[in-house]
N, C-alpha and C. Protein backbone atom coordinates (compact mmCIF):
# COMPACT_ATOMS: atom_id res chain seq x y z
N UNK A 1 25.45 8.54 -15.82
CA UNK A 1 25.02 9.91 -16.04
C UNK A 1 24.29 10.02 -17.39
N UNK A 2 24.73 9.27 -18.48
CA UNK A 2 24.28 8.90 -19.89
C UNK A 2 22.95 8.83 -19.48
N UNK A 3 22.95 7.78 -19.02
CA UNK A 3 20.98 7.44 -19.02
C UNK A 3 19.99 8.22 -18.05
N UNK A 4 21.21 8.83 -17.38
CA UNK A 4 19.67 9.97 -16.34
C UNK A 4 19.46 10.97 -17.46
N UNK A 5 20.38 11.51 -18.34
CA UNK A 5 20.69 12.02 -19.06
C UNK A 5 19.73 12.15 -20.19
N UNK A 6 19.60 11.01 -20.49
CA UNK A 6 18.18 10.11 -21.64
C UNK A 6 17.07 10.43 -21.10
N UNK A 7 17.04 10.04 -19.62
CA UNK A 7 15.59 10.10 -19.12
C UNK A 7 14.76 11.56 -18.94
N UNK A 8 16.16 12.50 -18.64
CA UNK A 8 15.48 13.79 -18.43
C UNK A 8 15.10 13.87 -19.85
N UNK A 9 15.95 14.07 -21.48
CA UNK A 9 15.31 14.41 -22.32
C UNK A 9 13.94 14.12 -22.92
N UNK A 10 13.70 12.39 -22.49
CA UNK A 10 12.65 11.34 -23.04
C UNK A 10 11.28 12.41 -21.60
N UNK A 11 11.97 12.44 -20.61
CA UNK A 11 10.45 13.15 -19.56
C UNK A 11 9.92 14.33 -19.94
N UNK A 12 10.94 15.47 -20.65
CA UNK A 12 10.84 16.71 -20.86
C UNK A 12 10.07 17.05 -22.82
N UNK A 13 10.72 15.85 -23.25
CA UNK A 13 9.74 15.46 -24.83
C UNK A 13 8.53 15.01 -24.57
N UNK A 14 7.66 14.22 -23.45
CA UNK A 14 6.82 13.75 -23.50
C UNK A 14 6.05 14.60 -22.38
N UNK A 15 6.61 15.76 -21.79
CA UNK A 15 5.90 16.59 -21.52
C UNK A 15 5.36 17.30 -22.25
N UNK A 16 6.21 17.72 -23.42
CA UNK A 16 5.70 18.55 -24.50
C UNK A 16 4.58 18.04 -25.44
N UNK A 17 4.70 16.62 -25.58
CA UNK A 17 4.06 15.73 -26.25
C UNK A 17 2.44 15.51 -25.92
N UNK A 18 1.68 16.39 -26.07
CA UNK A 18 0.22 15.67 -25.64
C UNK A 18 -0.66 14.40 -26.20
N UNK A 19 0.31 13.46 -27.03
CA UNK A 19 -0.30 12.03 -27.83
C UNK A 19 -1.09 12.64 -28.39
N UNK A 20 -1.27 13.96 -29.39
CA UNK A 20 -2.90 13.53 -30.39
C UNK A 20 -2.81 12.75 -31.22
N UNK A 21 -1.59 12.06 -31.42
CA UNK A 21 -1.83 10.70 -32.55
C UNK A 21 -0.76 10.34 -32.43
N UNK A 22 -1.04 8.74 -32.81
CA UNK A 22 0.22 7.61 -32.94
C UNK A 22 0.99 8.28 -33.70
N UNK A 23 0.73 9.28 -35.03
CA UNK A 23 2.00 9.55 -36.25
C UNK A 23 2.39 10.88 -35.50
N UNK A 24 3.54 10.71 -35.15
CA UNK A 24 4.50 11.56 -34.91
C UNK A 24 4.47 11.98 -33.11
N UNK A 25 3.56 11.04 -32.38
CA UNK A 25 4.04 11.45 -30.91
C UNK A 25 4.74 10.43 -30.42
N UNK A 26 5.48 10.69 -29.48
CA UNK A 26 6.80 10.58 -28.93
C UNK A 26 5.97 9.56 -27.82
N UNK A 27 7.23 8.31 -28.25
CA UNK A 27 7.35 6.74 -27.19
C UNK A 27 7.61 7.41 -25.89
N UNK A 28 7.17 7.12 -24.65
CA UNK A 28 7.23 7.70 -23.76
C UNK A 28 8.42 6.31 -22.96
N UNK A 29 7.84 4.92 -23.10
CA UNK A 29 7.99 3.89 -22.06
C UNK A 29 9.39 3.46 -22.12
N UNK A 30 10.26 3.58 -23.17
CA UNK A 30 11.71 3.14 -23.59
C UNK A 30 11.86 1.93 -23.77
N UNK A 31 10.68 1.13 -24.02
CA UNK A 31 10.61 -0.03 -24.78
C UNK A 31 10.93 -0.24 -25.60
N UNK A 32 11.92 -1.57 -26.53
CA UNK A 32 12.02 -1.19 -27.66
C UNK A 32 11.22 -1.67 -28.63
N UNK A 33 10.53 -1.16 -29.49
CA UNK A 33 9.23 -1.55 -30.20
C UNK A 33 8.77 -2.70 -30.55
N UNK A 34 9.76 -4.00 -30.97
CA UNK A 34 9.38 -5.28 -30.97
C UNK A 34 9.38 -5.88 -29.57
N UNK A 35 9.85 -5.19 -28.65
CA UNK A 35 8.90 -5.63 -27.04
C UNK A 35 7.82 -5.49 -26.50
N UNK A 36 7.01 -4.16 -27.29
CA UNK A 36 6.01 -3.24 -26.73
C UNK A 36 4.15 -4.61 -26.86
N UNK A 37 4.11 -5.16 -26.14
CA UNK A 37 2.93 -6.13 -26.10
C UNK A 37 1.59 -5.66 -27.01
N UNK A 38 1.58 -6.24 -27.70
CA UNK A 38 0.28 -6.05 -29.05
C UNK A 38 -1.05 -6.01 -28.15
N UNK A 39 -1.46 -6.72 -26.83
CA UNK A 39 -2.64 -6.59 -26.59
C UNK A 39 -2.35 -5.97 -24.76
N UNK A 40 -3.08 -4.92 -24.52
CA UNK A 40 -2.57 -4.65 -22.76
C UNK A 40 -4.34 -4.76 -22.34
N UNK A 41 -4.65 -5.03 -21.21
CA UNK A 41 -5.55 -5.36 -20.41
C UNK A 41 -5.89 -4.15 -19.02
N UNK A 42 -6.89 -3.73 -18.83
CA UNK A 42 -7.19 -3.13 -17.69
C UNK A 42 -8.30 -3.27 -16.86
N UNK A 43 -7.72 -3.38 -15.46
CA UNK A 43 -9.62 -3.72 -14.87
C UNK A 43 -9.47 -2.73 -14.13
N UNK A 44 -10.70 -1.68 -14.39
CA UNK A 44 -10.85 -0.55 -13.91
C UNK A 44 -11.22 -0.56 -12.42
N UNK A 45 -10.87 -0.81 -11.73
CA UNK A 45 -10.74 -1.29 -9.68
C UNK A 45 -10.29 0.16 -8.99
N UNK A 46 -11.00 0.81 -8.28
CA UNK A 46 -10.42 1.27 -6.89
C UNK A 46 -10.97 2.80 -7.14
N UNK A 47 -11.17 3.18 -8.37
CA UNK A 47 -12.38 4.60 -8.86
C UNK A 47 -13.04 5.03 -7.41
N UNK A 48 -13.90 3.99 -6.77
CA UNK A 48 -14.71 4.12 -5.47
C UNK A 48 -13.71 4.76 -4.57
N UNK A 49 -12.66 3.99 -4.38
CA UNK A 49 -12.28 4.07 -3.22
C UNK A 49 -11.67 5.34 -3.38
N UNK A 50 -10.64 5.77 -4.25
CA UNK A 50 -9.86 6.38 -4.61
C UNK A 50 -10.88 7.63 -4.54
N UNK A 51 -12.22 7.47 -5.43
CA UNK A 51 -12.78 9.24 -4.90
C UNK A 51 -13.29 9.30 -4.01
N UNK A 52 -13.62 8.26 -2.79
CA UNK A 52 -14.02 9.02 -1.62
C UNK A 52 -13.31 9.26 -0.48
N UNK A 53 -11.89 8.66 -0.66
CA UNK A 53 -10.36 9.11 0.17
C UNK A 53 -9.81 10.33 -0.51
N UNK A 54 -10.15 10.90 -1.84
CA UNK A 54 -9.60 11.92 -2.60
C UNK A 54 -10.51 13.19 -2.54
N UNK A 55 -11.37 13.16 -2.84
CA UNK A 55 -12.68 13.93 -2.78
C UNK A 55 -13.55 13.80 -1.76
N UNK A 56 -14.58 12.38 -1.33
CA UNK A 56 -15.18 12.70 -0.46
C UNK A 56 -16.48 12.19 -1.36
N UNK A 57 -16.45 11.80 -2.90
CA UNK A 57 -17.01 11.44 -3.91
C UNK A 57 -16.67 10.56 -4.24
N UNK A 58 -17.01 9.05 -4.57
CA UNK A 58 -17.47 7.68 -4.97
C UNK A 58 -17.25 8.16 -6.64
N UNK A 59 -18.07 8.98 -7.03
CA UNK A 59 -18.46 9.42 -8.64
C UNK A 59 -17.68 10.23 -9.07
N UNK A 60 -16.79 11.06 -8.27
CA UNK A 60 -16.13 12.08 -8.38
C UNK A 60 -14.49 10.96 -9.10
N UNK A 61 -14.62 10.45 -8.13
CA UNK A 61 -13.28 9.08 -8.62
C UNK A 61 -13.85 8.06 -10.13
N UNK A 62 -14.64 8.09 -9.88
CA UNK A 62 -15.30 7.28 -11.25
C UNK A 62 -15.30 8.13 -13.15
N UNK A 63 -15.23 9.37 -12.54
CA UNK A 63 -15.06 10.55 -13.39
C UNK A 63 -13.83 10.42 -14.04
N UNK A 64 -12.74 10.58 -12.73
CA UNK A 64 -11.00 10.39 -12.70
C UNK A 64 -10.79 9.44 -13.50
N UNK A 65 -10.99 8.19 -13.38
CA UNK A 65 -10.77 6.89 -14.28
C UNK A 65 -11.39 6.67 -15.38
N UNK A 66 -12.21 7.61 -15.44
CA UNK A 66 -13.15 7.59 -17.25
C UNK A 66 -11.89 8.14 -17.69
N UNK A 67 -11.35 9.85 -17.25
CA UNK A 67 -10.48 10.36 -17.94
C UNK A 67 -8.82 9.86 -17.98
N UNK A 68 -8.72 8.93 -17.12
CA UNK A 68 -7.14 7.83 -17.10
C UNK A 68 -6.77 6.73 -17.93
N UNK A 69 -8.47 6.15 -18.37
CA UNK A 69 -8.71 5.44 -19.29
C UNK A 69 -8.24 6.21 -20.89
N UNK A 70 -9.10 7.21 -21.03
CA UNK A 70 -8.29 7.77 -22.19
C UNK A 70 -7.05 8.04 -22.33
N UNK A 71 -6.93 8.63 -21.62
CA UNK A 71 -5.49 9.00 -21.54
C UNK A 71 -4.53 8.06 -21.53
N UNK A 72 -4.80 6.72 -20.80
CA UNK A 72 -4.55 5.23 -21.22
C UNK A 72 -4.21 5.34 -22.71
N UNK A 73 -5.48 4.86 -23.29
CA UNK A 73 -5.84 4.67 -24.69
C UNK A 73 -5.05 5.47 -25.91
N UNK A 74 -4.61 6.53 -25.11
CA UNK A 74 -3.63 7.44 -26.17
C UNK A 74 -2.19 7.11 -25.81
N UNK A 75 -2.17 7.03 -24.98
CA UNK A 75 -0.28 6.51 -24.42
C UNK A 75 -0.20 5.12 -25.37
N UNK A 76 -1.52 3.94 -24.76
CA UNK A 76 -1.54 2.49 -26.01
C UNK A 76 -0.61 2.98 -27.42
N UNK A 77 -1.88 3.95 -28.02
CA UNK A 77 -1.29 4.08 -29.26
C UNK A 77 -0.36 4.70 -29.69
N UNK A 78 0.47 5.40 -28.68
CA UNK A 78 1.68 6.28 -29.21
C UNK A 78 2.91 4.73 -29.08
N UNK A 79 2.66 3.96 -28.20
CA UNK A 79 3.31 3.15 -27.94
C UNK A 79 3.28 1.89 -28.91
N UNK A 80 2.14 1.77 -29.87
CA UNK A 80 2.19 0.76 -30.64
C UNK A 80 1.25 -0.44 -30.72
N UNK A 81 1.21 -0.08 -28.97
CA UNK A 81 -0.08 -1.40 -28.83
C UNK A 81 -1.21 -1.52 -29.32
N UNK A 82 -1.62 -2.78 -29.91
CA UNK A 82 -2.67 -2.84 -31.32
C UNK A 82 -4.21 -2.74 -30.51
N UNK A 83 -3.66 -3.72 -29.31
CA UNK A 83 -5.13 -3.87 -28.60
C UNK A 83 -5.00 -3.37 -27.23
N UNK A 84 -6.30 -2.83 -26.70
CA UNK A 84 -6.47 -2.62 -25.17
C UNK A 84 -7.73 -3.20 -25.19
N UNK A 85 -7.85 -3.64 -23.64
CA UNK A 85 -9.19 -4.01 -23.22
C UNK A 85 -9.47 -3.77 -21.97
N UNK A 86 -10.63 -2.67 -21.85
CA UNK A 86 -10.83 -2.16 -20.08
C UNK A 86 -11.92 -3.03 -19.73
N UNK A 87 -11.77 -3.92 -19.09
CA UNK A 87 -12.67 -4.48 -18.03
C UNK A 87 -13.79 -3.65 -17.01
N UNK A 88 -14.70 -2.65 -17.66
CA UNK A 88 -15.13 -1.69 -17.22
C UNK A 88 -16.11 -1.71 -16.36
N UNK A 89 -17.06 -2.48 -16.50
CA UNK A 89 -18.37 -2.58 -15.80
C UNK A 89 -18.88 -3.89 -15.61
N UNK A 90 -19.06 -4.94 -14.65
CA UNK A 90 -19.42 -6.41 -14.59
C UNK A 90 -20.51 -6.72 -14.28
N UNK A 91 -20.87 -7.86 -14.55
CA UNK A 91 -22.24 -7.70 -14.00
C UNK A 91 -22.51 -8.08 -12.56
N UNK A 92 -20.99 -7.92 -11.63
CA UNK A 92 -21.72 -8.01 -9.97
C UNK A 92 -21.71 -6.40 -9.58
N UNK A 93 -21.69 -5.70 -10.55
CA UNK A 93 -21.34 -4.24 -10.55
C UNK A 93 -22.73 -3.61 -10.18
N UNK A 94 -23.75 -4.60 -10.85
CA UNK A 94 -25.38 -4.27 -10.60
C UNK A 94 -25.72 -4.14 -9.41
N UNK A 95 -24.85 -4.89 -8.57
CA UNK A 95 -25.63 -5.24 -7.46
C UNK A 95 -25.34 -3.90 -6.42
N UNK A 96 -24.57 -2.84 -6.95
CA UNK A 96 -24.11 -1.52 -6.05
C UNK A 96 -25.57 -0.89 -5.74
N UNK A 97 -25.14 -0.35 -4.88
CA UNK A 97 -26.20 1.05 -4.24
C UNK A 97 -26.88 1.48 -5.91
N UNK A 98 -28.19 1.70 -6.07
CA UNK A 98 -28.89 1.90 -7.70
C UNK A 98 -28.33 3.27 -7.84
N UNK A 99 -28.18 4.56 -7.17
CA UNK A 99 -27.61 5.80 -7.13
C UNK A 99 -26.63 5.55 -7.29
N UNK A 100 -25.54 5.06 -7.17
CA UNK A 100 -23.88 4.71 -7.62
C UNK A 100 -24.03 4.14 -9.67
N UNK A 101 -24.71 3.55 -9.64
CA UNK A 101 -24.87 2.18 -10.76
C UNK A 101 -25.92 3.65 -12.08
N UNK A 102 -26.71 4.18 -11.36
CA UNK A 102 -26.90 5.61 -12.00
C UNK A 102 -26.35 6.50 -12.74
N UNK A 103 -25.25 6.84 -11.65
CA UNK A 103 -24.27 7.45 -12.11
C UNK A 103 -23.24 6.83 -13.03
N UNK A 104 -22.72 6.06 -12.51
CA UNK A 104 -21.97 5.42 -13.47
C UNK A 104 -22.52 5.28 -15.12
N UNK A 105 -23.59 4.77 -14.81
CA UNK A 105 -24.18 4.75 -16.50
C UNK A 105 -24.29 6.28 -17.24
N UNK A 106 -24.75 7.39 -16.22
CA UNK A 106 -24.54 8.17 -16.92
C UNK A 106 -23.21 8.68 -17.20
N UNK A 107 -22.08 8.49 -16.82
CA UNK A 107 -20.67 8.67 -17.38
C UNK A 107 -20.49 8.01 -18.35
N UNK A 108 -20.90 6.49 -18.47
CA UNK A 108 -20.73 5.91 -20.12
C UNK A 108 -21.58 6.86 -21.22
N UNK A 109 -22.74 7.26 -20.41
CA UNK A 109 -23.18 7.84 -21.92
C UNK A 109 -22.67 9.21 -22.52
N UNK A 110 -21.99 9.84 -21.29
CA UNK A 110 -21.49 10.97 -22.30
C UNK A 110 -20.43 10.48 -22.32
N UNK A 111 -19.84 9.79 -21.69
CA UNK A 111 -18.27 9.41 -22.53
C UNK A 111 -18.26 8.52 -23.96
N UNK A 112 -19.58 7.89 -24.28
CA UNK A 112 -19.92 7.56 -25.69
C UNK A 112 -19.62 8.71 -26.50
N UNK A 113 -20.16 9.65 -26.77
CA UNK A 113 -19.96 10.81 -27.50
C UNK A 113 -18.69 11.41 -27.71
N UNK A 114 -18.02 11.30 -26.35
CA UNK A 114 -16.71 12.07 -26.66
C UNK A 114 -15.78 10.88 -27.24
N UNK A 115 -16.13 9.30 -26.26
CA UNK A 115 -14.95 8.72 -26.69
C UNK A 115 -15.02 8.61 -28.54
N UNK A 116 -16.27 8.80 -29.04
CA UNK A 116 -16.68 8.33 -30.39
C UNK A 116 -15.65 9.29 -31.37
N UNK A 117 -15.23 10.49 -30.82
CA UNK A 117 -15.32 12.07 -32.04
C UNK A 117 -13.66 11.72 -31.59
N UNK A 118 -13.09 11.38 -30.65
CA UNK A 118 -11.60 11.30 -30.33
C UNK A 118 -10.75 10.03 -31.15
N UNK A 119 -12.22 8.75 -31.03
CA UNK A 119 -11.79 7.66 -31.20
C UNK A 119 -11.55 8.06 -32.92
N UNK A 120 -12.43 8.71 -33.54
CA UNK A 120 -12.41 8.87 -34.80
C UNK A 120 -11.30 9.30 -35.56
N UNK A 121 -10.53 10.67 -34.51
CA UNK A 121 -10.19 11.28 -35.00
C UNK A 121 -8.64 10.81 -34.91
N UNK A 122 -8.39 10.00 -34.19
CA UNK A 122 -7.30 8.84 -34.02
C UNK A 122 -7.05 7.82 -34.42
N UNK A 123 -8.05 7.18 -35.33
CA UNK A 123 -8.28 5.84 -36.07
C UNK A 123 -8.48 4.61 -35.13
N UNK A 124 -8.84 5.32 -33.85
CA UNK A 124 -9.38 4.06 -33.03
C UNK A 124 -10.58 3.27 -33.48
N UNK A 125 -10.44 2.19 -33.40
CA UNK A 125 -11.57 1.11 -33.05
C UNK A 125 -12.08 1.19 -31.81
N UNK A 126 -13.03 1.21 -31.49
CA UNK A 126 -14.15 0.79 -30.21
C UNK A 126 -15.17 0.14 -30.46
N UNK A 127 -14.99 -1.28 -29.98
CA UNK A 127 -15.91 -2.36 -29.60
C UNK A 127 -16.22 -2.18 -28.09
N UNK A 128 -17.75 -2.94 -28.20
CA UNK A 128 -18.05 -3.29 -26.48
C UNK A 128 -18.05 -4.73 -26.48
N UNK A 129 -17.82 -5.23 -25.52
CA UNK A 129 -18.00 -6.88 -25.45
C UNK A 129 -18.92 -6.80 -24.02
N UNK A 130 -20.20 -7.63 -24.08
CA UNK A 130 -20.87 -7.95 -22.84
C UNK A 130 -21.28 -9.01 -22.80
N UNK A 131 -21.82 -9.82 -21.97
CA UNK A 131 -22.53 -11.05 -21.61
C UNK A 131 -23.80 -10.66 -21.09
N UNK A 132 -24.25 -9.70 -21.16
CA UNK A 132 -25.70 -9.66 -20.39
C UNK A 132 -26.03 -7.95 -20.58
N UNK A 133 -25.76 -7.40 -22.25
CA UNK A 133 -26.27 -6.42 -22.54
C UNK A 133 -27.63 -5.78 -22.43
N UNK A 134 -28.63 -6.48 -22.10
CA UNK A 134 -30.17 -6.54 -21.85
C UNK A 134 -30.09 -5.73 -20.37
N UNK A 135 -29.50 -5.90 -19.96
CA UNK A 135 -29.31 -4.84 -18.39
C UNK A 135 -29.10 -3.22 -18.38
N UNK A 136 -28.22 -3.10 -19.57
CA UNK A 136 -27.40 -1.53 -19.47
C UNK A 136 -28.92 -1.34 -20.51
N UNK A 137 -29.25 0.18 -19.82
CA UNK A 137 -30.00 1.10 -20.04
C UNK A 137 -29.92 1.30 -21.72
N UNK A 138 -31.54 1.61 -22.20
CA UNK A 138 -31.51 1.70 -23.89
C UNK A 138 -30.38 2.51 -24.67
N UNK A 139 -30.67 4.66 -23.34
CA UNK A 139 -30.05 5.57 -24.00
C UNK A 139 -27.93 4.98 -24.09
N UNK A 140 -28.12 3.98 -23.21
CA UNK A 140 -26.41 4.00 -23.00
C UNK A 140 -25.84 2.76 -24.19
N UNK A 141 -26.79 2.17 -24.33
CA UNK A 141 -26.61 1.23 -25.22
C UNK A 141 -27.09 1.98 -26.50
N UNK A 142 -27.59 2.34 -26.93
CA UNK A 142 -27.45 3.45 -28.18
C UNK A 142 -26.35 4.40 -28.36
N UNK A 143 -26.15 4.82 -27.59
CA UNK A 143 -24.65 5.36 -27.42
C UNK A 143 -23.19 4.32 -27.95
N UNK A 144 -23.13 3.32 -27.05
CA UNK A 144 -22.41 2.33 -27.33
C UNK A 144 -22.54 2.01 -28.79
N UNK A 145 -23.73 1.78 -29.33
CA UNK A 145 -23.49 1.26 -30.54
C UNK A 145 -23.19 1.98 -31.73
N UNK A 146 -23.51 3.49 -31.25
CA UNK A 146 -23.32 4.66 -32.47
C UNK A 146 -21.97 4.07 -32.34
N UNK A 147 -21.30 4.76 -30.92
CA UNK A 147 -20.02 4.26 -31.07
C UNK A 147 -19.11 3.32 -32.22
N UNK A 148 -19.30 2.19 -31.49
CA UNK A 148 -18.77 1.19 -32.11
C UNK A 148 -19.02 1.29 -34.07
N UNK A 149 -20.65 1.33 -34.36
CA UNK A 149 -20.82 1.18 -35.62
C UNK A 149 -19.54 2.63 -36.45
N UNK A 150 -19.37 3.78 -36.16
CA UNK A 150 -19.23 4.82 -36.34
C UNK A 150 -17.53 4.69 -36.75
N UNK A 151 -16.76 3.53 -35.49
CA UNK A 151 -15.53 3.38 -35.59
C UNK A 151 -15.46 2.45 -36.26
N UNK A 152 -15.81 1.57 -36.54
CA UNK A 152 -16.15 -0.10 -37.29
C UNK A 152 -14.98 0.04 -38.06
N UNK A 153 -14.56 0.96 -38.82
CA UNK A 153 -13.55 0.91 -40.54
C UNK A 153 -12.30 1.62 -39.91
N UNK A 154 -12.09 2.22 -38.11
CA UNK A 154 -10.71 2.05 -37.97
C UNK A 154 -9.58 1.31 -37.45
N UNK A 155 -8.55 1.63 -38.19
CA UNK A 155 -7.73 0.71 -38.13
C UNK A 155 -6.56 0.87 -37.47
N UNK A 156 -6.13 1.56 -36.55
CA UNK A 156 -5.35 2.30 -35.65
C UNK A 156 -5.37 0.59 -34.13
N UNK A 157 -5.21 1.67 -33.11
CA UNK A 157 -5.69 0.70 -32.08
C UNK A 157 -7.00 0.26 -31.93
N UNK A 158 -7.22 -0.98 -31.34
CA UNK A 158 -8.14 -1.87 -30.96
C UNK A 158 -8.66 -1.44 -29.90
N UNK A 159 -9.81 -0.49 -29.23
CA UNK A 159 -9.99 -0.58 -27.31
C UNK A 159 -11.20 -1.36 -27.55
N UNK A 160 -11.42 -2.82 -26.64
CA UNK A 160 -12.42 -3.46 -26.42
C UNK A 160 -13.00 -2.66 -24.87
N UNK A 161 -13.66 -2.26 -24.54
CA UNK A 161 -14.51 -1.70 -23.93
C UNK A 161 -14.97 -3.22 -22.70
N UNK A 162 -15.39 -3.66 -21.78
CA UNK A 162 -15.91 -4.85 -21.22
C UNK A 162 -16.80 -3.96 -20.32
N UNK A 163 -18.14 -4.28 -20.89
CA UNK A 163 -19.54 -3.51 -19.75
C UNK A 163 -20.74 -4.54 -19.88
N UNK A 164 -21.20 -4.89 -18.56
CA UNK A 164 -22.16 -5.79 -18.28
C UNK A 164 -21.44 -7.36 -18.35
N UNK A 165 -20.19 -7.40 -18.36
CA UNK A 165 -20.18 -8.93 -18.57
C UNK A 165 -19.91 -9.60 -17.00
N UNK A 166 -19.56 -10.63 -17.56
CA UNK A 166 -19.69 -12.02 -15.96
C UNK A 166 -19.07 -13.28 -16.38
């Protein structure tokens, strides 16, 4: 009864809890902190499927997982973890319908902007790592790099970003 006990208080604190920062929001996972893994990994898979069984929208699901990703990225750091890395965009990713691959790019570029002013304001780092950056579009790759240059000096969590690689 003790630990259902725990769990309702730990579900009902981290309801209240919206993560705006590692200092002072509430561990959600009940890990105990020298367990909590320094680097976590994500490959962003099933966006497609998921919005056109949910919606009826391909992009509409691709939207969903831009905003799960953050929301990711803030749970990371309430939790401790130094590094994340989303496996976001590959380069057999090119080979989609050009209207899918469209869209998608335009979700990185406004999610450049927002992730940049959040990442800031959290002491995130954001790097991109690619193998074949010459592909992603100028305006999205300008984006990316405000990004990254903009976060360069924080020192909070690590999110490596993975777009265009192979």
């Amino acid at each position: 009864a003790r630990d259902r006990d725990d769990d309702e208080l730990r579900d009902a604190a981290a309801a209240r809890s919206d993560l705006l920062s590692s200092r002072g929001a509430l561990r959600q996972s009940g890990v105990h902190p020298s367990l909590v893994p320094r680097h976590v990994a994500v490959v962003m898979d099933g966006n497609r499927r998921y919005g056109r069984r949910r919606y009826g929208s391909a992009a509409r699901g691709h939207w969903d997982g831009s905003r799960t990703l953050v929301d990711f990225a803030k749970w990371c750091q309430a939790e401790g973890v130094r590094y994340l890395t989303a496996y976001a965009f590959s380069t057999e990713n090119w080979k989609r319908d050009p209207a899918e691959v469209s869209t998608l790019m335009g979700i990185f570029a406004r999610y450049c902007d927002e992730l940049r002013v959040e990442a800031l304001k959290r002491d995130i780092r954001l790097r991109v790592l690619s193998t074949d950056a010459e592909r992603i579009p100028r305006h999205v790759r300008d984006g990316l790099d405000r990004m990254v240059e903009e976060t360069r000096h924080c020192g909070g969590l690590t999110v490596n970003i993975c777009m265009s690689y192979g």
